[in-house]
Protein backbone atom coordinates (compact mmCIF):
# COMPACT_ATOMS: atom_id res chain seq x y z
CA UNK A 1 -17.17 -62.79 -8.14
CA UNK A 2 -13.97 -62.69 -6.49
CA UNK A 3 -12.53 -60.10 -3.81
CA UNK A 4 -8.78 -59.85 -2.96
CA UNK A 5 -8.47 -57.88 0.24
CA UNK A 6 -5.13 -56.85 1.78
CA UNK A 7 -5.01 -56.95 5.35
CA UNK A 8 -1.73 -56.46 7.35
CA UNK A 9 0.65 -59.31 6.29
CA UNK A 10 -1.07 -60.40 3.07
CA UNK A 11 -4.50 -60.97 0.79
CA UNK A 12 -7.29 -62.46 1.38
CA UNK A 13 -9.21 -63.47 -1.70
CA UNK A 14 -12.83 -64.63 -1.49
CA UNK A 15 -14.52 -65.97 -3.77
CA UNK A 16 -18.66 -66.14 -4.12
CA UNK A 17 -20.42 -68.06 -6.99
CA UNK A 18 -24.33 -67.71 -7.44
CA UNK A 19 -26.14 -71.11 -7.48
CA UNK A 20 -28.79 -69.59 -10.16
CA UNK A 21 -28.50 -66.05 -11.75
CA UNK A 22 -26.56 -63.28 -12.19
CA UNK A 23 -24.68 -60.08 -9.86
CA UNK A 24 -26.02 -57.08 -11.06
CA UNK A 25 -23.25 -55.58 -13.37
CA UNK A 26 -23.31 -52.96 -15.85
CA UNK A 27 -23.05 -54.36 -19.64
CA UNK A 28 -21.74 -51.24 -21.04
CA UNK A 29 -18.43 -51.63 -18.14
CA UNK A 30 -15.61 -52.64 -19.95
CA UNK A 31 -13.02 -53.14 -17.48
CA UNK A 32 -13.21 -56.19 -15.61
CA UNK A 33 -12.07 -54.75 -12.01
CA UNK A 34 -14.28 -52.52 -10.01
CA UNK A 35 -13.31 -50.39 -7.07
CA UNK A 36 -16.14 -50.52 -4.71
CA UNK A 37 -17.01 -49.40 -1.55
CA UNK A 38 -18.10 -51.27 1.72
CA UNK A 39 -21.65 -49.92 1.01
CA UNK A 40 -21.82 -50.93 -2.94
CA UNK A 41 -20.08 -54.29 -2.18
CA UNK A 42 -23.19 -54.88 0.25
CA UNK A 43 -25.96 -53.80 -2.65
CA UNK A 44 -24.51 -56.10 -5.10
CA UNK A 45 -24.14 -59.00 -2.64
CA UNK A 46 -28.16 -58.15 -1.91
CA UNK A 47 -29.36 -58.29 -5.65
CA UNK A 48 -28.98 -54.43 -6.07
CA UNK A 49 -27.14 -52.44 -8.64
CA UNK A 50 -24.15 -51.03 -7.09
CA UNK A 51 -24.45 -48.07 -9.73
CA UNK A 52 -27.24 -46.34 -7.78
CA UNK A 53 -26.77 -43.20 -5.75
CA UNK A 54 -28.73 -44.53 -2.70
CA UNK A 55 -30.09 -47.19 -1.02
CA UNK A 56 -33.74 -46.53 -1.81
CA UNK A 57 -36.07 -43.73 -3.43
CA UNK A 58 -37.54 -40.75 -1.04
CA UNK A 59 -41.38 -41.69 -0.57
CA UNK A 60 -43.25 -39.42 -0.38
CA UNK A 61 -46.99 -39.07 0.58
CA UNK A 62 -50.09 -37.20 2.22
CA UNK A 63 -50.32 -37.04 5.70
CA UNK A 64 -53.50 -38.83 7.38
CA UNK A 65 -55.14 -36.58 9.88
């Protein structure tokens, strides 16, 4: 995966290679750049889809009394 970032005077680019599987990213995506934010840049670094609408599923559950 690489990242070019502009900040101020010029880019940065980094650069982040996976020792043993795969980023999480859409087969049907047929461009090859991706706008994403802070927040879906963080879920795909983690091993989560950045596709998905929020960081986990509402549980739900009975109440112990």
């Amino acid at each position: 995966m690489k990242i070019l970032y502009w900040e101020c005077n010029g880019f940065w680019l980094y650069y982040r290679r996976l020792d043993k599987g795969k980023f999480k990213w859409p087969a049907e995506l047929n461009e090859q750049t991706v706008s994403l934010s802070l927040r879906e840049l963080h879920w795909l670094l983690d091993g989560l889809s950045y596709l998905q609408t929020e960081a986990h599923t509402v549980v739900s559950g009975l109440k112990n009394n």
